[in-house]
C-alpha atoms as a PDB file:
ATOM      1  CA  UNK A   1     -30.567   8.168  16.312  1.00  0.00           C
ATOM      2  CA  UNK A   2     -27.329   8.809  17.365  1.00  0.00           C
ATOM      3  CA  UNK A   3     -26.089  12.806  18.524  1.00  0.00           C
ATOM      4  CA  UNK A   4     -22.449  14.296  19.173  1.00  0.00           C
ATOM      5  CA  UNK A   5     -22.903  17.664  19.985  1.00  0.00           C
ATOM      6  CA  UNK A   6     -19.571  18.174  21.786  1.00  0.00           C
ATOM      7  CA  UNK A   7     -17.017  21.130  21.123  1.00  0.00           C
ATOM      8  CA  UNK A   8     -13.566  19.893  21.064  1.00  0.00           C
ATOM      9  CA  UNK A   9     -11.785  23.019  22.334  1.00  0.00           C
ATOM     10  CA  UNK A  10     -11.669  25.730  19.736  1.00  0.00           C
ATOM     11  CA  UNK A  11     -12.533  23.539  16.361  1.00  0.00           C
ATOM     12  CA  UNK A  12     -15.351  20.638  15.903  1.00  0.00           C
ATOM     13  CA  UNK A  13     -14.994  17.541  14.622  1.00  0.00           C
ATOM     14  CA  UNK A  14     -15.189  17.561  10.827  1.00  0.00           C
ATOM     15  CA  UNK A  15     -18.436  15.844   9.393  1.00  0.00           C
ATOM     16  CA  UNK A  16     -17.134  15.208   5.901  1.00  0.00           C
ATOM     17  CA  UNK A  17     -13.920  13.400   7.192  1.00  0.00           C
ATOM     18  CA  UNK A  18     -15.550  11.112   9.230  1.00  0.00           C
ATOM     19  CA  UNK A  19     -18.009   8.295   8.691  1.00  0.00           C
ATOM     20  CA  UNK A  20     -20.650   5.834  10.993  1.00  0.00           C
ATOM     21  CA  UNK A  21     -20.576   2.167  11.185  1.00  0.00           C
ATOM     22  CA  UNK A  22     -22.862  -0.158  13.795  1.00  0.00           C
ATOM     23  CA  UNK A  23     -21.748  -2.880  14.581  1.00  0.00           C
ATOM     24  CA  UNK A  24     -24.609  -5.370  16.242  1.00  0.00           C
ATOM     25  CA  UNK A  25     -25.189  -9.107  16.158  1.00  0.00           C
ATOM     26  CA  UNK A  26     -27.068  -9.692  13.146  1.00  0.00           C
ATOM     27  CA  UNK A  27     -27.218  -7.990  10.487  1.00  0.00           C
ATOM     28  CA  UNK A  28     -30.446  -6.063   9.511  1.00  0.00           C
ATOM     29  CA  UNK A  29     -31.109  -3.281   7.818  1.00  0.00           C
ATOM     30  CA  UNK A  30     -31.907  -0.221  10.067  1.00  0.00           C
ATOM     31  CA  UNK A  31     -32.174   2.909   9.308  1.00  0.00           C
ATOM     32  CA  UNK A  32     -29.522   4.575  11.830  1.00  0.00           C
ATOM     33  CA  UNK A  33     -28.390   8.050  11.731  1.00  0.00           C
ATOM     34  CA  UNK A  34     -25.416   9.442  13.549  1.00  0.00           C
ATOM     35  CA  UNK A  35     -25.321  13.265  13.769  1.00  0.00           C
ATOM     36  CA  UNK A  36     -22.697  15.470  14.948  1.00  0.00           C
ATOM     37  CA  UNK A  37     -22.992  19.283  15.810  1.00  0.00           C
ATOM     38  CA  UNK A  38     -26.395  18.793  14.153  1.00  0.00           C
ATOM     39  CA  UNK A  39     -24.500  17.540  10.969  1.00  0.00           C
ATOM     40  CA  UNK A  40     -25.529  14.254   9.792  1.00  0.00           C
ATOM     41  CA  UNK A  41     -22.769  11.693   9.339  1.00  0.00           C
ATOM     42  CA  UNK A  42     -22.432   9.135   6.336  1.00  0.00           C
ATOM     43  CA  UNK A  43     -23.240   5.593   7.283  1.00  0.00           C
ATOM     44  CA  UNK A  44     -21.043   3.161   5.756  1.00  0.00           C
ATOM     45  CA  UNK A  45     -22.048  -0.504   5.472  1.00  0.00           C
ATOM     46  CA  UNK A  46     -18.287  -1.905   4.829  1.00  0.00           C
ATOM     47  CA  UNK A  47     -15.885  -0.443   7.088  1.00  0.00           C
ATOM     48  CA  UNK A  48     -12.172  -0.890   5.275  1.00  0.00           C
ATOM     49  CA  UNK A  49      -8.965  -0.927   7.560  1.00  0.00           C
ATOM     50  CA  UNK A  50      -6.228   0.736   5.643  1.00  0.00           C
ATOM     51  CA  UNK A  51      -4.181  -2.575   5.865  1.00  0.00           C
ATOM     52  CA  UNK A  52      -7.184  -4.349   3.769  1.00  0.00           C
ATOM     53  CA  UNK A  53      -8.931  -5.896   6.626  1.00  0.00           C
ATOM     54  CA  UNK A  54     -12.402  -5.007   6.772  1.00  0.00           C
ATOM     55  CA  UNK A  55     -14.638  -5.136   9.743  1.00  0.00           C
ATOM     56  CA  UNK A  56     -17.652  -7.072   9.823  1.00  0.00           C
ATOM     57  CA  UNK A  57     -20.746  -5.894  11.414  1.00  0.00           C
ATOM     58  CA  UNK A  58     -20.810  -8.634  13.925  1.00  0.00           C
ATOM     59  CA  UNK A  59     -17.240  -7.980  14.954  1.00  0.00           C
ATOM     60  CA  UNK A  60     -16.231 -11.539  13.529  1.00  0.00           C
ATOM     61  CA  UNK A  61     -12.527 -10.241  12.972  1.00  0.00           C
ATOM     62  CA  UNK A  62     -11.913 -13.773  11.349  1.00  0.00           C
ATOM     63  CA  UNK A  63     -11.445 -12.548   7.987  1.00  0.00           C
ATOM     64  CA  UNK A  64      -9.294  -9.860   9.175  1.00  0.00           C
ATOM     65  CA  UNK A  65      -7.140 -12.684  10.038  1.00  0.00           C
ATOM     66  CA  UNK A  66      -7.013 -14.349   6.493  1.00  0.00           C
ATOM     67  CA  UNK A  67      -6.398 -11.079   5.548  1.00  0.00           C
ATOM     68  CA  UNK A  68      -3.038 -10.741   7.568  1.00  0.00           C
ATOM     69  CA  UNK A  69      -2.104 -14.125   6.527  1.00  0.00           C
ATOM     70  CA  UNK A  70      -2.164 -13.892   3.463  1.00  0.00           C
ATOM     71  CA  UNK A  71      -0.039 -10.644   3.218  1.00  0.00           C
ATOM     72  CA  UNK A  72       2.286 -12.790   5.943  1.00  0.00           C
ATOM     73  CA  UNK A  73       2.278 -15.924   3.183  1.00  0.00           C
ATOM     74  CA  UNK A  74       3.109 -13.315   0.101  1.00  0.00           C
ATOM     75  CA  UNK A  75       6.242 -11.613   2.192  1.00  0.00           C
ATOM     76  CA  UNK A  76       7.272 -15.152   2.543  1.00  0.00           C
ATOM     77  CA  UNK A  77       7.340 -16.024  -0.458  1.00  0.00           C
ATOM     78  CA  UNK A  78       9.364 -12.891  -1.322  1.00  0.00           C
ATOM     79  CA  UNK A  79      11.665 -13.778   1.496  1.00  0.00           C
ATOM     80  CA  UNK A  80      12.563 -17.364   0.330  1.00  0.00           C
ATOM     81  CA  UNK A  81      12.787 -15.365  -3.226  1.00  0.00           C
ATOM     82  CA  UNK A  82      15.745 -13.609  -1.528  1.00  0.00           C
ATOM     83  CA  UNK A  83      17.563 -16.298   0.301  1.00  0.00           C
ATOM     84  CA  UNK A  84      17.636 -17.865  -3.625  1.00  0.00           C
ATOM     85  CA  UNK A  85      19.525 -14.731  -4.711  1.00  0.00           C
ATOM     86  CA  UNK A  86      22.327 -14.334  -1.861  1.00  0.00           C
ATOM     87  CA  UNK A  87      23.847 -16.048   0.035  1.00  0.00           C
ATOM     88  CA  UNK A  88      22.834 -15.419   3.670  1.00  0.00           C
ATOM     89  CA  UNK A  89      23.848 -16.159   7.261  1.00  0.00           C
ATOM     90  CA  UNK A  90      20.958 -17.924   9.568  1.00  0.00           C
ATOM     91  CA  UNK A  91      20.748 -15.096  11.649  1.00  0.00           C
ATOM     92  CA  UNK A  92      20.336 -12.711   8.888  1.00  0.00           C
ATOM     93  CA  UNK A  93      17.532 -14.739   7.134  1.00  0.00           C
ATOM     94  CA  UNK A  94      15.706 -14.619  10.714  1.00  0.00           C
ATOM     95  CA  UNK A  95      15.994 -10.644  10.710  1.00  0.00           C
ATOM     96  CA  UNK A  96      14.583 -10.487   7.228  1.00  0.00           C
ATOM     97  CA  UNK A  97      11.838 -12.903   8.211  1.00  0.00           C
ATOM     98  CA  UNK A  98      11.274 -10.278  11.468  1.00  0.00           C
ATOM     99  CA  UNK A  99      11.398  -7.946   9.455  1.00  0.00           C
ATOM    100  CA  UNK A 100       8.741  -8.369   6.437  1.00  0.00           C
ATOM    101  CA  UNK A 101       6.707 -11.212   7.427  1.00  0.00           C
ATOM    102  CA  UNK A 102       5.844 -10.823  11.219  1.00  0.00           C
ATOM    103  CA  UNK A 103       4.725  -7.522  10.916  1.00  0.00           C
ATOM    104  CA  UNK A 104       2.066  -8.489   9.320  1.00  0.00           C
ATOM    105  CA  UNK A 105       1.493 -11.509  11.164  1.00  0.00           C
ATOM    106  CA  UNK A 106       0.986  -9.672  14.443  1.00  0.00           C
ATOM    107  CA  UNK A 107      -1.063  -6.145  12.925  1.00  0.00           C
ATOM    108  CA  UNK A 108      -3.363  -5.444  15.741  1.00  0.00           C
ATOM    109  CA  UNK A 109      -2.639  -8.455  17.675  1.00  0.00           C
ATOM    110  CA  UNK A 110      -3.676  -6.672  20.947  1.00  0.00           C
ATOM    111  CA  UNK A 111      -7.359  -6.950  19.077  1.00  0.00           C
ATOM    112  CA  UNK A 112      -6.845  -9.908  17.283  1.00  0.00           C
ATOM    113  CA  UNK A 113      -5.191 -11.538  20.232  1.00  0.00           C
ATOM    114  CA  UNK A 114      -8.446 -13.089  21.395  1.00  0.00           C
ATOM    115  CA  UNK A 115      -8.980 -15.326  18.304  1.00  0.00           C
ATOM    116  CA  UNK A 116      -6.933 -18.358  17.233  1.00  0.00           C
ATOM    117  CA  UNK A 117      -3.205 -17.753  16.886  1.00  0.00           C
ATOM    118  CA  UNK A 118      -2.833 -21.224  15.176  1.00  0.00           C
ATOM    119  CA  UNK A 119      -2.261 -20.161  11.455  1.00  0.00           C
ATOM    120  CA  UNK A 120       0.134 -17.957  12.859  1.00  0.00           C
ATOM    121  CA  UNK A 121       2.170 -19.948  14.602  1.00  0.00           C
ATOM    122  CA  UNK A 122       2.194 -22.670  11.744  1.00  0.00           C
ATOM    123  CA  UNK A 123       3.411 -20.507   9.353  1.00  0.00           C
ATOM    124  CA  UNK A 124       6.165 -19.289  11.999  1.00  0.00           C
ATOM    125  CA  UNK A 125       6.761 -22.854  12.325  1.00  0.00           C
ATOM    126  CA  UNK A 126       6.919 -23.927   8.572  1.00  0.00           C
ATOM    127  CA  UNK A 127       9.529 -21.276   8.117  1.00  0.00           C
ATOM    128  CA  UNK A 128      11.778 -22.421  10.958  1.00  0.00           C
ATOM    129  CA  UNK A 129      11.706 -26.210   9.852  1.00  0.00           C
ATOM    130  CA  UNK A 130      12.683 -25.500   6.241  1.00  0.00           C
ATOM    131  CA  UNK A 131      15.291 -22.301   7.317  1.00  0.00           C
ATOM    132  CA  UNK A 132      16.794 -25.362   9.741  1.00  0.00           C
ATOM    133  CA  UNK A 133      16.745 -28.147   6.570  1.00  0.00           C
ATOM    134  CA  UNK A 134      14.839 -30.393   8.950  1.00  0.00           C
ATOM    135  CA  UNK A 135      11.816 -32.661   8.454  1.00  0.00           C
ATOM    136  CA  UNK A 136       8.321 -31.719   8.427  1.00  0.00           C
ATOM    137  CA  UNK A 137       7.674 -34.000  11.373  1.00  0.00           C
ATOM    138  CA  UNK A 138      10.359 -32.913  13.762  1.00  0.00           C
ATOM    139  CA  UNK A 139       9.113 -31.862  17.065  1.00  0.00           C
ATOM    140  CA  UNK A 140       8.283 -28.270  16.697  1.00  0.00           C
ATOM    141  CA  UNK A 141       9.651 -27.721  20.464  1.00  0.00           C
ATOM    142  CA  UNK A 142      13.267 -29.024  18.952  1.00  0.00           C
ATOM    143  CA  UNK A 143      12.793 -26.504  16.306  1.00  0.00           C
ATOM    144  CA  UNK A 144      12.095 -23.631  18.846  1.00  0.00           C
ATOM    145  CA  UNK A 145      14.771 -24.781  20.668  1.00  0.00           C
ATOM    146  CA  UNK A 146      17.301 -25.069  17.823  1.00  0.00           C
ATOM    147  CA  UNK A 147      16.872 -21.625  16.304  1.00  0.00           C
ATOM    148  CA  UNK A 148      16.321 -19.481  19.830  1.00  0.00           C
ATOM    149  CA  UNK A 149      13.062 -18.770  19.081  1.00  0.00           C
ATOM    150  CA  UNK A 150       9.501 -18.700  20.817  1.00  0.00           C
ATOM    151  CA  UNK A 151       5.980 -19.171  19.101  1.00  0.00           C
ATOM    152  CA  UNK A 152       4.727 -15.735  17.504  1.00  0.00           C
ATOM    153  CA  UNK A 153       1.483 -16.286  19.098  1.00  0.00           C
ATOM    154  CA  UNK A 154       3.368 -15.821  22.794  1.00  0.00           C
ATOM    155  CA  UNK A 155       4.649 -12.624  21.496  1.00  0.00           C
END
């Protein structure tokens, strides 16, 4: 059992707008209950970040990962959907790929941060090489160096 029994300032926190999720190494059912001013709070077995990423209870963020890069791959795909429809400068597709797709490639990075970057970067990568016309197996530091760019996983 779980108790918050702390005034903050003149109002309290409001039990019906917030919600309890444990997070613990395996996952087994307990029977936790989180209570605030005496109040209990709803326990929620799927916790749902507003960007569609949902926490596991073992903190595997993972998921929240294919998540991202999926949303990342779609924005693409709307990007190249544009460069079809006008005509555009190089520098102006790179702001529209800033823009729409990395955004969503780096959500929450600072949390995220700590697992693999490597999808990232590919599809950073992928972009670059066919913005640039070149061949899948050209050096990707040739690539980096051609357009003025750095991997998204640095950033």
């Amino acid at each position: 059992m779980c108790i918050l029994h702390r005034p903050l300032g003149r109002s309290y926190l409001n039990v019906k707008k917030n919600k309890a999720y444990a997070f613990e190494k395996k996952r087994v059912k307990r029977n936790i209950k989180f209570y605030i001013n005496n109040e209990l709070v709803l326990s929620i077995d799927n916790l749902r970040h507003f960007k569609g990423v949902n926490f596991k209870y073992n903190c595997n963020l993972s998921s929240a990962l294919k998540v991202l890069h999926d949303q990342a791959l779609s924005a693409t795909i709307i990007v190249y959907f544009l460069f079809d429809e006008t005509p555009l400068d190089f520098k102006t597709k790179l702001s529209l790929f800033d823009s729409m797709v990395v955004p969503n490639l780096l959500y929450g990075s600072e949390v995220l941060g700590l697992y693999n970057f490597k999808d990232v970067d590919k599809l950073h990568i992928r972009f670059l090489k066919s913005l640039l016309g070149v061949n899948k197996q050209t050096p990707n530091i040739v690539v980096y160096g051609e357009s003025g760019r750095f991997l998204l996983s640095v950033i």
